[in-house]
Protein backbone atom coordinates (compact mmCIF):
# COMPACT_ATOMS: atom_id res chain seq x y z
CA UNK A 1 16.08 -18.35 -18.55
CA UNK A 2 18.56 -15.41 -17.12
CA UNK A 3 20.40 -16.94 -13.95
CA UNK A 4 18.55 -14.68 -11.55
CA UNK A 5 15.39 -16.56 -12.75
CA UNK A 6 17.33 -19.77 -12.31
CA UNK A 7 18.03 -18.78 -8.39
CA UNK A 8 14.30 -18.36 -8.25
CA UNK A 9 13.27 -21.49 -9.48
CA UNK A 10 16.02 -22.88 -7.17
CA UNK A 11 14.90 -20.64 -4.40
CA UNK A 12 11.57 -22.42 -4.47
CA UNK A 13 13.27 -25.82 -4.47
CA UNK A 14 15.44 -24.46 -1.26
CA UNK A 15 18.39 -24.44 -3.07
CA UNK A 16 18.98 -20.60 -1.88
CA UNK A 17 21.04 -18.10 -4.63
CA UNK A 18 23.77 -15.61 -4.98
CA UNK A 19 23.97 -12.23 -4.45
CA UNK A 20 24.86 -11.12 -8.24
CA UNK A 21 21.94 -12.82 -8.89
CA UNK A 22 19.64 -10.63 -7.33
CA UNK A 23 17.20 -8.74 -9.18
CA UNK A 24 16.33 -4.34 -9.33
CA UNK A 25 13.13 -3.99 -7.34
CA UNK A 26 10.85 -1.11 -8.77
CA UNK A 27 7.85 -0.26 -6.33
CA UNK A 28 5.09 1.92 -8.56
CA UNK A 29 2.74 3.64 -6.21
CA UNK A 30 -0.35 5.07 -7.14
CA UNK A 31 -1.88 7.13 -4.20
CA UNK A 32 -5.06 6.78 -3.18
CA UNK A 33 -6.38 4.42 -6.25
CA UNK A 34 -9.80 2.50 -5.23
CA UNK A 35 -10.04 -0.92 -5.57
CA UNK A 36 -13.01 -0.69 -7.79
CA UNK A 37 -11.60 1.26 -10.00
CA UNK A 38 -8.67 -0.91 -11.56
CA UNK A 39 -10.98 -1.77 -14.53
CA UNK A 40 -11.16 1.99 -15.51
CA UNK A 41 -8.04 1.04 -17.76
CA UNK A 42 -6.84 -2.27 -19.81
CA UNK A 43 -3.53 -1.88 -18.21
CA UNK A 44 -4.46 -2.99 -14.78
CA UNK A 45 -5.64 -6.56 -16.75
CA UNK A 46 -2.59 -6.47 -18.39
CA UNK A 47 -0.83 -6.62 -15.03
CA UNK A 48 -2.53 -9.00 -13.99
CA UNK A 49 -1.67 -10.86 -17.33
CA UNK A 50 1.67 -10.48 -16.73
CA UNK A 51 1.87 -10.59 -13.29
CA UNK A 52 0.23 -11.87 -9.60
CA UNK A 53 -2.70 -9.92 -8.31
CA UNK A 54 -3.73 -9.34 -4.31
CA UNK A 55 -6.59 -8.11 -4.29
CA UNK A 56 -7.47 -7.95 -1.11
CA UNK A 57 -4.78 -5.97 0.83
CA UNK A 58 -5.86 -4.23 3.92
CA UNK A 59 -3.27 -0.90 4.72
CA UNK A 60 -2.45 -0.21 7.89
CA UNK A 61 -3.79 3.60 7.39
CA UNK A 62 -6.21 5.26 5.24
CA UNK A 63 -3.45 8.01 4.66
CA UNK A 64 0.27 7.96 2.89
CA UNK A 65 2.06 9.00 5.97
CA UNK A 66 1.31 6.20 8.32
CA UNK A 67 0.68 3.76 5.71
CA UNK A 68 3.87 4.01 4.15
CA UNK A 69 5.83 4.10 7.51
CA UNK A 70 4.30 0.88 8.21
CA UNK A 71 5.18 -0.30 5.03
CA UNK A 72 8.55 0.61 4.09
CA UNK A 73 9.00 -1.29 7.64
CA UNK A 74 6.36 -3.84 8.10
CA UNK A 75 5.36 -2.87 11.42
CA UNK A 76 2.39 -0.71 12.76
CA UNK A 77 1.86 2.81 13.55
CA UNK A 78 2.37 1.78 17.48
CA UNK A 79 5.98 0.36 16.86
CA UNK A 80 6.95 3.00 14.41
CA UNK A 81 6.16 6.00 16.47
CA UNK A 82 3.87 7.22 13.33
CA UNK A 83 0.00 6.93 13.91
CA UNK A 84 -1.10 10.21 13.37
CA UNK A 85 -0.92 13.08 10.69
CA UNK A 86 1.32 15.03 12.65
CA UNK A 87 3.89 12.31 13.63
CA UNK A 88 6.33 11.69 11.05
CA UNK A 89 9.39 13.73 12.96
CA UNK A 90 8.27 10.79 15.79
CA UNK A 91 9.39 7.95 13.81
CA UNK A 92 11.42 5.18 15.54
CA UNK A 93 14.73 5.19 13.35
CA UNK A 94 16.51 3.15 15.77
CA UNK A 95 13.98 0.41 16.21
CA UNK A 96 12.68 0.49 12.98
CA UNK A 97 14.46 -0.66 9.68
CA UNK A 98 13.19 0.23 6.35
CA UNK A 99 13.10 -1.45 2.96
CA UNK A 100 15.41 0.92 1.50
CA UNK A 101 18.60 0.41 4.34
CA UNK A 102 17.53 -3.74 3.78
CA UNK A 103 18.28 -3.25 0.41
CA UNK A 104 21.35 -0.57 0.70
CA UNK A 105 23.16 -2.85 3.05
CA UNK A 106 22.39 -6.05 0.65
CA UNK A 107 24.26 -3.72 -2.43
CA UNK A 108 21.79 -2.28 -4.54
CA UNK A 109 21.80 1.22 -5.49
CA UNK A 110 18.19 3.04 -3.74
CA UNK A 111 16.78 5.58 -5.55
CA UNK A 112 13.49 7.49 -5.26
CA UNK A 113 10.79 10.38 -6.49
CA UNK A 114 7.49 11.39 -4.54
CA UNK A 115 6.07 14.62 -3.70
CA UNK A 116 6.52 15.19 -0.01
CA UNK A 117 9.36 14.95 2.56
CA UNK A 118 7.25 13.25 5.24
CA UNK A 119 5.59 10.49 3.89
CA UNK A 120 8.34 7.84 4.19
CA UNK A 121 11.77 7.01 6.01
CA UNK A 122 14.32 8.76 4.09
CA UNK A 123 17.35 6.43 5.24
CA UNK A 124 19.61 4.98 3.19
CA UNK A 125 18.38 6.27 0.12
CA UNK A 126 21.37 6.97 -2.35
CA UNK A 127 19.18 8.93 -4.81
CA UNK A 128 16.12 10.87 -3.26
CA UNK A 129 14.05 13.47 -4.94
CA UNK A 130 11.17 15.12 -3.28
CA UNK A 131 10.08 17.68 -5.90
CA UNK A 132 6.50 19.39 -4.99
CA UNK A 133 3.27 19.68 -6.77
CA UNK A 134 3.99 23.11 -7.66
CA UNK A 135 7.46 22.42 -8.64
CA UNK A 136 6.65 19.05 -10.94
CA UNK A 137 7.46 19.81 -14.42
CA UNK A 138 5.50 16.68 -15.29
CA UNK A 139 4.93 13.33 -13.28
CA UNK A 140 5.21 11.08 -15.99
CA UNK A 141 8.82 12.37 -17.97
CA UNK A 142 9.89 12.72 -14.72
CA UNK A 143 9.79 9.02 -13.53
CA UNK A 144 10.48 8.33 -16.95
CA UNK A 145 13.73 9.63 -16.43
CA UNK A 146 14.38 7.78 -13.13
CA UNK A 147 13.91 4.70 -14.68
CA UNK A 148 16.62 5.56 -17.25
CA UNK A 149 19.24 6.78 -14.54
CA UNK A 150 18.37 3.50 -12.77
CA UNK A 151 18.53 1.30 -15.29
CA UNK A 152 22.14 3.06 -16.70
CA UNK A 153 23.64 1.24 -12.75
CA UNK A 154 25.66 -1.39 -12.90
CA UNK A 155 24.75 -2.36 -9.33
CA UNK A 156 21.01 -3.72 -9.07
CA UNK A 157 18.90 -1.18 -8.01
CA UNK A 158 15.55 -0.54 -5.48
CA UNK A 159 13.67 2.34 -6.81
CA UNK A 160 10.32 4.11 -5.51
CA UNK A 161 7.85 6.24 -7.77
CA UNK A 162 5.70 8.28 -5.59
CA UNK A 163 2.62 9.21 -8.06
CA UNK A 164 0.26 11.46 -6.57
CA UNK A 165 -2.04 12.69 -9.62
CA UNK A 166 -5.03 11.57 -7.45
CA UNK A 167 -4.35 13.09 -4.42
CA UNK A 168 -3.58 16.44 -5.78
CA UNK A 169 -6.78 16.23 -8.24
CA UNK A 170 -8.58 15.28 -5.01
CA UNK A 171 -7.27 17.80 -2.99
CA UNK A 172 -7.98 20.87 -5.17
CA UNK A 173 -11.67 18.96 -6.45
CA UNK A 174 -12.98 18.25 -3.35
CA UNK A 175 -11.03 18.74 0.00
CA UNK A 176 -10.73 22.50 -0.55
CA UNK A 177 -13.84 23.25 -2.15
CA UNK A 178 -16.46 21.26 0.17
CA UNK A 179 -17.01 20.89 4.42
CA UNK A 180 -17.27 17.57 5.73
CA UNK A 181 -21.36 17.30 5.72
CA UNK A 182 -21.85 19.20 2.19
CA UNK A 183 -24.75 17.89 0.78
CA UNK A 184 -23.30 19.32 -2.75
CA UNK A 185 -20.89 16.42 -2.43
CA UNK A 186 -22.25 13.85 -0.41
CA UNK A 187 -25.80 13.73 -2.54
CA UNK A 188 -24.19 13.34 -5.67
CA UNK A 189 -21.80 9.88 -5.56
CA UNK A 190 -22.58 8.65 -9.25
CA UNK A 191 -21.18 12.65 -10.32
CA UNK A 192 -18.08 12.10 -7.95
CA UNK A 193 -17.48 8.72 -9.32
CA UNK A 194 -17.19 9.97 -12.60
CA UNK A 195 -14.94 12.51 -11.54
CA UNK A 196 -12.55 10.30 -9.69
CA UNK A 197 -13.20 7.89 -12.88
CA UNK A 198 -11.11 10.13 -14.63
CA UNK A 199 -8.32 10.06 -12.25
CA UNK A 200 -7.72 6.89 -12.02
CA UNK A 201 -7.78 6.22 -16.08
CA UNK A 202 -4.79 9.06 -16.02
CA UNK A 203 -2.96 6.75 -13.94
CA UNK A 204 -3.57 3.66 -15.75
CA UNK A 205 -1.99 5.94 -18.78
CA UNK A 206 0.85 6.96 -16.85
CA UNK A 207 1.29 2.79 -15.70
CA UNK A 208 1.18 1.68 -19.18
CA UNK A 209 3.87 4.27 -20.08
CA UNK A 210 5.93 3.10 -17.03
CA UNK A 211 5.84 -0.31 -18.13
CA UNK A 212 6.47 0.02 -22.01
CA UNK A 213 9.33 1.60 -20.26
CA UNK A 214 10.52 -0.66 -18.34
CA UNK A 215 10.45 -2.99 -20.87
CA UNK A 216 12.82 -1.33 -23.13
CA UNK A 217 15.04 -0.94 -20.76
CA UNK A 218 14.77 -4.69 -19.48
CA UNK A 219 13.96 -6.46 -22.17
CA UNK A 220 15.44 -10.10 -20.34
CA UNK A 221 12.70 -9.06 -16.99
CA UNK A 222 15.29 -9.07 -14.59
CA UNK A 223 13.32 -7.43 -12.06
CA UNK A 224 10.65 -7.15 -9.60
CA UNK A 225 7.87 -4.78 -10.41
CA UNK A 226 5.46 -3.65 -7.69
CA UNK A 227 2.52 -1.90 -8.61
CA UNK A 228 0.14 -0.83 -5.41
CA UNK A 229 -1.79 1.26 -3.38
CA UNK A 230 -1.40 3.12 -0.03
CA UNK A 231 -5.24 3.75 0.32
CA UNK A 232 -8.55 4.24 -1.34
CA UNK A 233 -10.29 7.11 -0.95
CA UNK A 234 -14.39 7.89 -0.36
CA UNK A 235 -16.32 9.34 -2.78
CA UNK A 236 -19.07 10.54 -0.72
CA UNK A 237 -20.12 7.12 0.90
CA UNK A 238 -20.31 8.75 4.36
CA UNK A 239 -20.75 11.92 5.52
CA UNK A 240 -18.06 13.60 7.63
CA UNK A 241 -15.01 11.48 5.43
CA UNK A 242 -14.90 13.77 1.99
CA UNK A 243 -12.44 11.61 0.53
CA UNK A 244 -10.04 9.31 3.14
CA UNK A 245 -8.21 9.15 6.10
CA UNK A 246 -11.28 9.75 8.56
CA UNK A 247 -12.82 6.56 9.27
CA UNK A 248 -12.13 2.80 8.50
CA UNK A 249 -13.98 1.29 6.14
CA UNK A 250 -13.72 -0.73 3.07
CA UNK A 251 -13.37 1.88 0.58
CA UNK A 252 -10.31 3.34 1.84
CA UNK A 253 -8.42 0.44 3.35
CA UNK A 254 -9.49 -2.44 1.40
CA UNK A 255 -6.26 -2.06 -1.56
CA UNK A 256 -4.45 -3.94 -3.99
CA UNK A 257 -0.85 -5.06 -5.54
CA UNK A 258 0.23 -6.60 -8.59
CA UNK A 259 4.25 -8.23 -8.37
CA UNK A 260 5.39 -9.12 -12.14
CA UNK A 261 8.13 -11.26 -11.86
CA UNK A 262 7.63 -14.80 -14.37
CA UNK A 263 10.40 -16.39 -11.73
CA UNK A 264 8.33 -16.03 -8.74
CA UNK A 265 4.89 -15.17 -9.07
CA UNK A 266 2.82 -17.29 -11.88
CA UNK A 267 1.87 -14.45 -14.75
CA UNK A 268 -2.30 -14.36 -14.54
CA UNK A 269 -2.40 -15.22 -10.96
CA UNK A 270 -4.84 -13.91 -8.35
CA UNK A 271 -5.11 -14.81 -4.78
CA UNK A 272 -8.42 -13.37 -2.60
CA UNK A 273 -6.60 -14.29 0.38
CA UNK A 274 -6.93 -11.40 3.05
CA UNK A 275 -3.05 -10.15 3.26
CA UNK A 276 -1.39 -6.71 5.16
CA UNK A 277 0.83 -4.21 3.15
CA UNK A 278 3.15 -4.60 6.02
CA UNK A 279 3.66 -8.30 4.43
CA UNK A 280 5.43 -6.29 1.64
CA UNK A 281 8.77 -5.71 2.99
CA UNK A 282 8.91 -9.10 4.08
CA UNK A 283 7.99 -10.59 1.26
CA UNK A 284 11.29 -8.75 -0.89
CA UNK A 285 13.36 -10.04 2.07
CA UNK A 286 12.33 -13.60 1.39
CA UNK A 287 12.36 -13.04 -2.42
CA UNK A 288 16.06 -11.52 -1.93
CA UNK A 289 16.95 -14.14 0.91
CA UNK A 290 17.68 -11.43 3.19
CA UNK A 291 17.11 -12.67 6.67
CA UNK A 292 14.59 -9.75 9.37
CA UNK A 293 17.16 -7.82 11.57
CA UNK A 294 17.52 -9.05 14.86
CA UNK A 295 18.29 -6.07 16.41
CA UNK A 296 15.20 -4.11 15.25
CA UNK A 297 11.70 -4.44 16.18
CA UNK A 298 10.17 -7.72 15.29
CA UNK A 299 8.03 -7.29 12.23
CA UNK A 300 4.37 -7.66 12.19
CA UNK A 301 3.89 -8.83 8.66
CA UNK A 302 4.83 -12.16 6.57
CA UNK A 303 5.82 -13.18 3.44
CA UNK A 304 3.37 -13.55 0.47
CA UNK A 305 5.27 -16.35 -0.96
CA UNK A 306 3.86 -18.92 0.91
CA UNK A 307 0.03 -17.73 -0.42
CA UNK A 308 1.59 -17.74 -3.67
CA UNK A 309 2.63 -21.09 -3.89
CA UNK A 310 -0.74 -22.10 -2.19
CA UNK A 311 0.96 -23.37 0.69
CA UNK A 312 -1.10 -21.10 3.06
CA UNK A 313 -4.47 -20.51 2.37
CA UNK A 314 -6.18 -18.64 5.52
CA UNK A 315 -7.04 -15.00 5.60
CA UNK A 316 -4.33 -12.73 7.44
CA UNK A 317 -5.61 -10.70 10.75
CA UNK A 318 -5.50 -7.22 9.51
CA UNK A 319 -5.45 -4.04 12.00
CA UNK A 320 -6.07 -0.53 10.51
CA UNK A 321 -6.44 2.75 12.24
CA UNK A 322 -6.53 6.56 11.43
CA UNK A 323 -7.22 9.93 13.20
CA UNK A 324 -8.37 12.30 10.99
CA UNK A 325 -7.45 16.04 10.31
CA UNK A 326 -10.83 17.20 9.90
CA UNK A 327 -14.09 15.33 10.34
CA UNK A 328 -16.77 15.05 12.98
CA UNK A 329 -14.45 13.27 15.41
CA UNK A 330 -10.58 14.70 13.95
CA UNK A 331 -7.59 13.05 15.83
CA UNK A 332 -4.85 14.47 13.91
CA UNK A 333 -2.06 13.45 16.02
CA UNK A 334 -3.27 10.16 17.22
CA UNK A 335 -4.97 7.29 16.18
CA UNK A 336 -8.72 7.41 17.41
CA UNK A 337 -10.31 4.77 15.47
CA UNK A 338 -9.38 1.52 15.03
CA UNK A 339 -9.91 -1.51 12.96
CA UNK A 340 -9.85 -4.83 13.22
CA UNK A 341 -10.66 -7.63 9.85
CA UNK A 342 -10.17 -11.35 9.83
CA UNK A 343 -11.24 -11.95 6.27
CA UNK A 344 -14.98 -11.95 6.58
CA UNK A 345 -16.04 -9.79 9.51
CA UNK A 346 -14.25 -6.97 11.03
CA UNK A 347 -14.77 -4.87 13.86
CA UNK A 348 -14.16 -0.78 14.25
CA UNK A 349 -14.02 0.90 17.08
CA UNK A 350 -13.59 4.69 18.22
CA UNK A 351 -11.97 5.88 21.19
CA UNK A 352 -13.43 9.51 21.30
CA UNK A 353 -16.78 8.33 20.92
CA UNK A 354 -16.89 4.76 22.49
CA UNK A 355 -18.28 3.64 19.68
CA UNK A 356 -18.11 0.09 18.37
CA UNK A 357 -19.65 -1.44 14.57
CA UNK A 358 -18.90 -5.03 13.59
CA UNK A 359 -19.70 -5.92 9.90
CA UNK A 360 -19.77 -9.06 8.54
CA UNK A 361 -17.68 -7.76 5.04
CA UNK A 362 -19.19 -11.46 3.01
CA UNK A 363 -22.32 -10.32 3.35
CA UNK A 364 -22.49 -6.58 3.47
CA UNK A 365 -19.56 -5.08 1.45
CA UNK A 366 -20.70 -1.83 1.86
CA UNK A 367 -20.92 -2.33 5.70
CA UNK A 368 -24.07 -0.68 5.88
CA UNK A 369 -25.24 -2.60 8.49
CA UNK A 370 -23.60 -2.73 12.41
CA UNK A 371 -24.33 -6.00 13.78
CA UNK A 372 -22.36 -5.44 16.85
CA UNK A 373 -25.54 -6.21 19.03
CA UNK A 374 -26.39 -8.83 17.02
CA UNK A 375 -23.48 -10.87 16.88
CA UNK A 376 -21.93 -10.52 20.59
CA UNK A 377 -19.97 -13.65 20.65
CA UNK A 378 -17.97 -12.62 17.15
CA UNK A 379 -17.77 -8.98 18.78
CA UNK A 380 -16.14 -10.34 21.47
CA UNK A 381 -13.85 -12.64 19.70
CA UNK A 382 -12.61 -9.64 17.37
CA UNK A 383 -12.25 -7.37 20.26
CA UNK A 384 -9.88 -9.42 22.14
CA UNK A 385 -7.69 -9.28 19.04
CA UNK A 386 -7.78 -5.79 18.84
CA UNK A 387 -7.33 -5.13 22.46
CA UNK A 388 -4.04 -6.35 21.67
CA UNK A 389 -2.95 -3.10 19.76
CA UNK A 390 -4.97 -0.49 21.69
């Protein structure tokens, strides 16, 4: 067992650990990958082989901007200044503290690769490339690459891998070819699911390449792998949301992450628990030993660890909300709809409109039926939770 793996084990036991013992952190993103879809490709089993599924991770956002603001910080749209589309020049830099500046101040060398320039906090990054769609001379070798130039450090290392196959193939196969009540689109779900289909099993190609990377170049596992979602995406489930970001339900904000890591999480292990991706960042902290910044905002999320070692067991209070660019109701540059899930039921409501659905998620996945007059005492209960982030 490498000594970082021993501090683990210890770490578990209380026994705490040392700095040079601390492991790289890689965080794979695939944008916009459905929750159903993970068994479009053997590698997603293989993660889960290897590593420690959630499965049931509600984002903060339907969309990369806010969702990744909230969690490269583990705090909401609200405290980072970013709940809308057009907000990312709004973000909180002084109250907030990212991931990356965590890990920068703890020693590691922070690297990074997406597509855009306002998705995420750019601070303390060492390494940051933002290289366009037009510009990408190929997603894979490129990553490919950043691994290598990571993995050649002698410091550990954080590093992010933005891939955003999906999006683009959903931008130029759907956003830009269809209006937001096309019957072309919307009447033919089992035609866009194939479509889509095929997305996703390009990214499970491009994960298993990442990983036979990785791998190679860590051969001993000293480090944290992160493979995850910032949203899902509709494929025609409700007129007037084409593909996400519009409204807030299960398809788009009900996600997923894998963490391989044989010291901490148990290979082959799943947990149904409802969890936040703001409990990301605070789950590296407690993996790393890092202690939350006192003289930031408080953050909203927790530590998985605890679920992991099946020490907590209760589903987490999730809030979600979105204001879409287009759509019958669009809210680009704030949040007008907003969610609220406990585990089993959850309750959306939308400020333009007035308009309140509860759904009880157990029994109606698809949330195809509103029970909000039916249920008025569990409408009530939900709503006074999410009066608290209105």
């Amino acid at each position: 067992m490498s000594s970082w793996k021993s501090k683990f084990w210890n770490f578990f036991n209380g026994n705490g650990g040392t700095e040079g013992s601390r492991p790289n952190i890689i965080v794979i993103l695939l944008d916009q990958f459905r929750n159903d879809m993970r068994g479009v490709h053997g590698v997603f089993d293989e993660l889960q082989r290897r590593g420690y599924l959630f499965s049931r991770v509600i984002t903060h956002a339907p969309y990369t901007l806010a969702s990744m603001h909230a969690t490269y910080t583990g705090l909401y749209g609200r405290d980072t200044g970013v709940d809308g589309y057009t907000r990312s020049g709004d973000y909180d830099s002084e109250g907030c503290r990212t991931i990356v500046e965590y890990l920068h101040d703890a020693g590691y060398h922070t690297r990074g690769y997406s597509f855009s320039p306002i998705l995420f906090p750019h601070h303390s990054f060492e390494k940051l490339s933002i290289v366009p769609e037009d510009e990408e001379p190929g997603i894979l070798q490129s990553h490919l690459k950043e691994l290598e130039e990571a993995f050649s450090q002698e410091k550990p290392f954080f590093e992010f891998l933005h891939y955003g196959e999906i999006h683009h193939e959903v931008v130029r196969e759907v956003i830009r070819k269809y209006d937001i009540y096309d019957s072309e689109y919307f009447d033919h779900i089992e035609r866009n699911r194939e479509r889509y289909r095929k997305y996703a099993n390009d990214a499970g190609v491009y994960v298993e390449k990442m990983i036979e990377a990785i791998d190679r170049h860590d051969p001993e596992e000293n480090s944290v792998v992160v493979v995850m979602t910032d949203h899902g995406g509709g494929l025609g489930e409700r007129k007037g949301e084409k593909a996400y970001g519009v409204y807030a339900y299960d398809y788009s904000i009900c996600v997923w992450a894998y963490f391989i890591c044989p010291g901490i999480f148990p290979p082959g292990g799943e947990s149904r628990v409802q969890v936040r991706t703001v409990d990301i960042l605070p789950t590296v902290l407690d993996i790393l030993n890092l202690a939350p910044s006192k003289k930031h905002k408080p953050l909203r999320g927790s530590s998985l660890l605890p679920i992991v070692r099946e020490e907590e067991m209760e589903n987490r209070l999730a809030f979600t909300e979105t204001g879409g660019v287009e759509g019958p109701h669009p809210s680009p540059d704030t949040a007008n709809v907003k969610s609220v899930r406990d585990g089993e039921w959850k309750l959306i409501y939308n400020t333009t409109t007035n308009q309140t659905e509860l759904y009880n998620i157990g029994d109606d996945p698809d949330e195809l039926h509103n029970l909000f007059g039916v249920h008025p005492e569990k409408a009530k209960q939900l709503w006074v939770k999410l009066s608290e982030f209105l």
